[in-house]
Protein backbone atom coordinates (compact mmCIF):
# COMPACT_ATOMS: atom_id res chain seq x y z
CA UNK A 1 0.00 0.00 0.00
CA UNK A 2 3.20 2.32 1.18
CA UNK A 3 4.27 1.60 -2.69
CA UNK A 4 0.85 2.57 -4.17
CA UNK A 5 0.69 5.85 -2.57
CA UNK A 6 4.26 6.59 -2.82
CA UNK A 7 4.09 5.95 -6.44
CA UNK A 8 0.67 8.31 -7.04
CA UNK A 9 2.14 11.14 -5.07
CA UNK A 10 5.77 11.42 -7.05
CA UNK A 11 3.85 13.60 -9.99
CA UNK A 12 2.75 16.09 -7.86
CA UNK A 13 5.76 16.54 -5.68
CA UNK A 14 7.62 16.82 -9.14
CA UNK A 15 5.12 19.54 -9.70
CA UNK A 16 6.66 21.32 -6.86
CA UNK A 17 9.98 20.72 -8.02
CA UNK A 18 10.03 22.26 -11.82
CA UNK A 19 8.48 25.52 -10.55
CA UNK A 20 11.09 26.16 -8.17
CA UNK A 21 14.02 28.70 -9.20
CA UNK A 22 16.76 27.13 -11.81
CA UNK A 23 14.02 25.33 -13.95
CA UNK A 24 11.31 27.45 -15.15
CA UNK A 25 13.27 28.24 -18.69
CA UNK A 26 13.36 24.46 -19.15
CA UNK A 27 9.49 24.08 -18.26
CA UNK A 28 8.19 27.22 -20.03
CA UNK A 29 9.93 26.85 -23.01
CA UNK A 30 8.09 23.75 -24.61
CA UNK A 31 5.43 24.61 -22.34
CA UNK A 32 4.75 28.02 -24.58
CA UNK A 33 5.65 25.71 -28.11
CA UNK A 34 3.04 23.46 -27.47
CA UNK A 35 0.45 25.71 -26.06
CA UNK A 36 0.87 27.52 -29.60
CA UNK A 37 0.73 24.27 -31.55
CA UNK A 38 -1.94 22.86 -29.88
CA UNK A 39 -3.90 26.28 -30.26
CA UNK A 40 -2.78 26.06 -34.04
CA UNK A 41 -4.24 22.38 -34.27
CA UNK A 42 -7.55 23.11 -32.72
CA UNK A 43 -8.03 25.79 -35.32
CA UNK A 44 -7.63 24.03 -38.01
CA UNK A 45 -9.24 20.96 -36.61
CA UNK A 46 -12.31 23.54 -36.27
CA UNK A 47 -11.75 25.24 -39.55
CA UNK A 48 -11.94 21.36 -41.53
CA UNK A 49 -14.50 19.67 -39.48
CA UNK A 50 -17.41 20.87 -41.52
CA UNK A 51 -16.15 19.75 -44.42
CA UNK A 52 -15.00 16.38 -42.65
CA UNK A 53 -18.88 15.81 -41.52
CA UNK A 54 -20.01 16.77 -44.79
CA UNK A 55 -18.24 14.27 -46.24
CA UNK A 56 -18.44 11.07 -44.37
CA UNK A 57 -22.11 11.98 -43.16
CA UNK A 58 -23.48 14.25 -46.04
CA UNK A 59 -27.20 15.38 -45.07
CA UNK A 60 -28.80 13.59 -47.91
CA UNK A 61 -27.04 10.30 -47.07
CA UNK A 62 -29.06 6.75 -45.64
CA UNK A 63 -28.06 7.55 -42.13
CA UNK A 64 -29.01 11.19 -42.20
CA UNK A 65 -32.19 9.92 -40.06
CA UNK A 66 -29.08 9.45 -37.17
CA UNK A 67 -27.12 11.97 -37.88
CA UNK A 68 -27.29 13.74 -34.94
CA UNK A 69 -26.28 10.60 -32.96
CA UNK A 70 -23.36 10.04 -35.42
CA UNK A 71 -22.30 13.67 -35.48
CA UNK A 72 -21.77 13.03 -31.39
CA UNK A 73 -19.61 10.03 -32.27
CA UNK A 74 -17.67 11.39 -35.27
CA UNK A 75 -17.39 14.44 -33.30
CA UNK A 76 -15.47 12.45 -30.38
CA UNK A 77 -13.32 10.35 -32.23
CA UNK A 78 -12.45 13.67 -34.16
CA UNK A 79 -11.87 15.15 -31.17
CA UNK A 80 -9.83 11.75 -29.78
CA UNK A 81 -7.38 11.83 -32.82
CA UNK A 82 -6.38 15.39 -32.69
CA UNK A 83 -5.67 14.65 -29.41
CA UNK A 84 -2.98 11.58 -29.57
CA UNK A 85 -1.99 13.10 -32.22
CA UNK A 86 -1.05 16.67 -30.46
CA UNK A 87 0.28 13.89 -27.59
CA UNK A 88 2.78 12.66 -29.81
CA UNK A 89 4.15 16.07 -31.35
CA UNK A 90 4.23 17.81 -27.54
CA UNK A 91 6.19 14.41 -26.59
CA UNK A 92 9.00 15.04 -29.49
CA UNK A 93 9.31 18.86 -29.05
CA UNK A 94 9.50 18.51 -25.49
CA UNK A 95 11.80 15.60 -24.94
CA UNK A 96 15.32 17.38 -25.67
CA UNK A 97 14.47 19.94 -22.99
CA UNK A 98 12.77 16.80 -20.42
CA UNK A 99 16.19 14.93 -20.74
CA UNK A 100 18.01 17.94 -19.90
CA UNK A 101 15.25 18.87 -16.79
CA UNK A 102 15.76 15.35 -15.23
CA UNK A 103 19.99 16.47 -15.37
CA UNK A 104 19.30 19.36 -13.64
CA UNK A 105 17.01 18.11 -10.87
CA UNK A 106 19.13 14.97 -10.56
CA UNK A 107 21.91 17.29 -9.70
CA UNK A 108 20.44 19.39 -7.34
CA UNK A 109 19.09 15.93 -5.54
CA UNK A 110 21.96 14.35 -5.69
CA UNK A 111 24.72 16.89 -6.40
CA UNK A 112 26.02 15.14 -9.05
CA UNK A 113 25.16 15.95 -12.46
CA UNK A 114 24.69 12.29 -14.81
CA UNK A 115 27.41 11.62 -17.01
CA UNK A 116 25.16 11.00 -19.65
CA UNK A 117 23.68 14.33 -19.64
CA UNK A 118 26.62 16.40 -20.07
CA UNK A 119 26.12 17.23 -23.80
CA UNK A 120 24.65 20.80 -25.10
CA UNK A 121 20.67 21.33 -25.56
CA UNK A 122 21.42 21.29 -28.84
CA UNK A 123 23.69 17.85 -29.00
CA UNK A 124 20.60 16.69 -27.27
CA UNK A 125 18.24 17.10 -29.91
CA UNK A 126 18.44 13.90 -32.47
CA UNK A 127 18.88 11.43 -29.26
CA UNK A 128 15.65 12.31 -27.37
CA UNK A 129 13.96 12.29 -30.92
CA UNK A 130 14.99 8.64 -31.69
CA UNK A 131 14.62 7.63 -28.01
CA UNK A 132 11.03 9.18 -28.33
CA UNK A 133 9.96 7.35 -31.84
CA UNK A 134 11.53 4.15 -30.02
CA UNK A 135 9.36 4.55 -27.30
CA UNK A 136 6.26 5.56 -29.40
CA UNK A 137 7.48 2.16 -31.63
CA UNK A 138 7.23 -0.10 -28.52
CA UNK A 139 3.98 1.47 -27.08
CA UNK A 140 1.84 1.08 -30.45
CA UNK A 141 3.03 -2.98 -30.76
CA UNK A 142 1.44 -3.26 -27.70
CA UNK A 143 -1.55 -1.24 -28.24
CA UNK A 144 -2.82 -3.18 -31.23
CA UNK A 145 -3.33 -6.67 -29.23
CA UNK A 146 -5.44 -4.50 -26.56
CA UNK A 147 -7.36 -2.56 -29.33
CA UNK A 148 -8.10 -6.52 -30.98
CA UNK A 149 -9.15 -7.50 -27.58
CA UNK A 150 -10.89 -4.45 -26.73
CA UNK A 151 -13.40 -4.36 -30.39
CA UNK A 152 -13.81 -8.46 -29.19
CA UNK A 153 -14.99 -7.28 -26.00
CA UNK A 154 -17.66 -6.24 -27.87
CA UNK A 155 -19.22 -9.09 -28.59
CA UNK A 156 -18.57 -11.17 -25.84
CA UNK A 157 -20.44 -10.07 -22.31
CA UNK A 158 -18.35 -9.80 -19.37
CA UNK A 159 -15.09 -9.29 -21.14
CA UNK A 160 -15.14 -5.58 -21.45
CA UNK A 161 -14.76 -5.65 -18.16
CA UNK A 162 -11.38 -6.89 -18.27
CA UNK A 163 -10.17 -5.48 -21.21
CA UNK A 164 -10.90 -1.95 -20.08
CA UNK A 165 -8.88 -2.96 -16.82
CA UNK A 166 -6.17 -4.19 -19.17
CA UNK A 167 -6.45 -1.51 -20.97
CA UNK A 168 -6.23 1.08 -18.07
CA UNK A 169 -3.19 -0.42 -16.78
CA UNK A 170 -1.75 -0.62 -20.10
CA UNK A 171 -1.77 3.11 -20.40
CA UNK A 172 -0.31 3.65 -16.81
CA UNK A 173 2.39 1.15 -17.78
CA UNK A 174 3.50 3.55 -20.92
CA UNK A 175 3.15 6.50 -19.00
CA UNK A 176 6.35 5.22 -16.72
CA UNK A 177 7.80 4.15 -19.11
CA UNK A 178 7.65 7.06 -21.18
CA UNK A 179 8.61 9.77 -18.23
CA UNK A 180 11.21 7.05 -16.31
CA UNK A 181 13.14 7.09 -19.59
CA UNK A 182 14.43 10.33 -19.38
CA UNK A 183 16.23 10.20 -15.71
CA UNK A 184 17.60 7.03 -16.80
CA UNK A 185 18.82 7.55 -20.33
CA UNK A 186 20.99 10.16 -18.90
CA UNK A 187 22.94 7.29 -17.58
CA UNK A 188 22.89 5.54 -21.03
CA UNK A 189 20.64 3.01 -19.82
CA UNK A 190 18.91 1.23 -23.12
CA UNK A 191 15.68 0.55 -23.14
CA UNK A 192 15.28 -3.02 -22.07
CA UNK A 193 17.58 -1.99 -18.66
CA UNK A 194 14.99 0.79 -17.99
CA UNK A 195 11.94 -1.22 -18.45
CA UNK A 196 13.45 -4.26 -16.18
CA UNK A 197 14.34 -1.68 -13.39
CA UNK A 198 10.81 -0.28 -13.70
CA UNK A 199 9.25 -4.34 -13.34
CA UNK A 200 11.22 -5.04 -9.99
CA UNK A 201 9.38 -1.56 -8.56
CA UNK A 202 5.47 -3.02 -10.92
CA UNK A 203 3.31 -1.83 -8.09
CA UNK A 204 4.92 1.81 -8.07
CA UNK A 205 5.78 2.19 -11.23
CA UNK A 206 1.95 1.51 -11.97
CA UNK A 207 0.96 3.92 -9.23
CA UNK A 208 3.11 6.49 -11.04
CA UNK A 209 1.55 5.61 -14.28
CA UNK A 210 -1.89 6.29 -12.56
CA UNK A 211 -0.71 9.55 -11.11
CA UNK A 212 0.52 10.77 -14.17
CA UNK A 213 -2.39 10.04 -15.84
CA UNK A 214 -5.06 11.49 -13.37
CA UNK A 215 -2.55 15.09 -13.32
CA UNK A 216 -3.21 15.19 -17.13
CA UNK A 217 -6.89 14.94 -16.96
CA UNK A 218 -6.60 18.35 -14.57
CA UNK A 219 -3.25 19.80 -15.35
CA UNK A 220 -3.08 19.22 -18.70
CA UNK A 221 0.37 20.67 -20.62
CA UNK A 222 1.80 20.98 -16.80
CA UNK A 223 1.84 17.75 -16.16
CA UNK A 224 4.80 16.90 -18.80
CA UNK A 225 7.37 18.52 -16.48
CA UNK A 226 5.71 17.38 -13.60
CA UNK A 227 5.69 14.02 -14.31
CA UNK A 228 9.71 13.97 -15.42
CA UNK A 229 10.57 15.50 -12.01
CA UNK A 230 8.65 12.87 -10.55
CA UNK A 231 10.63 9.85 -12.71
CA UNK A 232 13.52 11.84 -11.83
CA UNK A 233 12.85 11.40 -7.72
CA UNK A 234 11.56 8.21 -8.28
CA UNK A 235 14.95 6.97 -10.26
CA UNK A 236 17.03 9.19 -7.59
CA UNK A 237 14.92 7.54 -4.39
CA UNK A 238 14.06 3.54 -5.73
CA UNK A 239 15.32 2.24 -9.17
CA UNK A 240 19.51 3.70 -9.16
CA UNK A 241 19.89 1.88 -5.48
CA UNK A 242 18.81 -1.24 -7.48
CA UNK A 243 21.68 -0.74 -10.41
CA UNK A 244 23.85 -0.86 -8.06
């Protein structure tokens, strides 16, 4: 239980972390890029969604009898995609200046800056890029079984149940993964180390997942920093003692 709470409070005791003096540039920076690209996306998400609707439910059409329930449903899953799809952009602009964050708070928690991490911004850039399309690579081979599972569901009574659980916990999984990456690539950990480390601390590393996710649903474009301060304490406080 100690684990589970642990694990759900490390977000929000990063987000006390990146606000304090020594970090803001590295928060406010991608912060203010995707705040304008997001902004720009909605636009033109607005701007083409008549034309979208008009085209895939014209008013003359068989279903125009439900097209106000289908204009509900296109609506969301319009809504859905420009939203993973903003996800993915914010996660590649942002993840040269989240590698460098986790340095910085690493150092000041430690007071020893990674060897990893001792490259420029800029020598930073390609790295977290490929790091971030490897992670996006690993997180979408395992998304397709659940999506199977979850259209099966379906059909078959009682097993939405546990594919929305699987699902869930899916989701939290690649959240720690995603934000414990950056603390630990700075000590040229590869992938498979980082996700191991994460497995022998499931339980929290869930539990961070969770508390990532729940930060988004309020926080929104806050909770990227947030949540790498919080791998960052959590790599710091649990999974480096278990390198050793």
């Amino acid at each position: 239980m100690k684990a589970l709470i642990d694990g759900l409070l490390l977000p929000f005791q990063g987000l006390r972390l990146v606000f304090s003096p020594g970090y803001r540039r590295y928060v406010m920076v991608p912060l203010l890029l995707n705040i304008l690209i997001f902004g720009l996306l909605a636009w033109l998400g607005g701007l083409y969604f008549d034309d979208f609707m008009g085209h895939h439910l014209p008013e003359d059409g068989w279903l125009s009898w439900l097209r106000p329930l289908l204009w509900v449903v296109f609506a969301l899953a319009y809504a859905m995609i420009m939203f993973y799809g903003f996800t993915v952009l914010a996660n590649l602009i942002a993840s040269p200046f989240n590698g460098v964050l986790a340095a910085r708070i690493e150092a000041a928690l430690t007071g020893q800056r990674p060897q990893g991490a001792e490259g420029s911004l800029m020598a930073s850039i390609w790295p977290a890029v490929r790091a971030e399309l490897g992670k996006m690579f690993y997180m979408a081979s395992r998304m397709i079984p659940l999506l199977i599972l979850l259209l099966v569901s379906a059909l078959v009574p009682g097993l939405n149940l546990l594919a929305t659980a699987l699902w869930l916990l899916a989701g939290f999984w690649f959240l720690a993964v995603e934000y414990g990456d950056y603390p630990m690539a700075n000590h040229d950990l590869p992938p498979r180390a980082q996700r191991e480390l994460l497995k022998r601390r499931r339980l929290k590393s869930l539990a961070f997942g969770a508390g990532v996710s729940g930060m988004m649903l309020v926080l929104g474009f806050v909770a990227m920093p947030a949540a790498v301060a919080g791998a960052t304490l959590y790599w710091v406080r649990d999974l480096k003692p278990l390198r050793n």
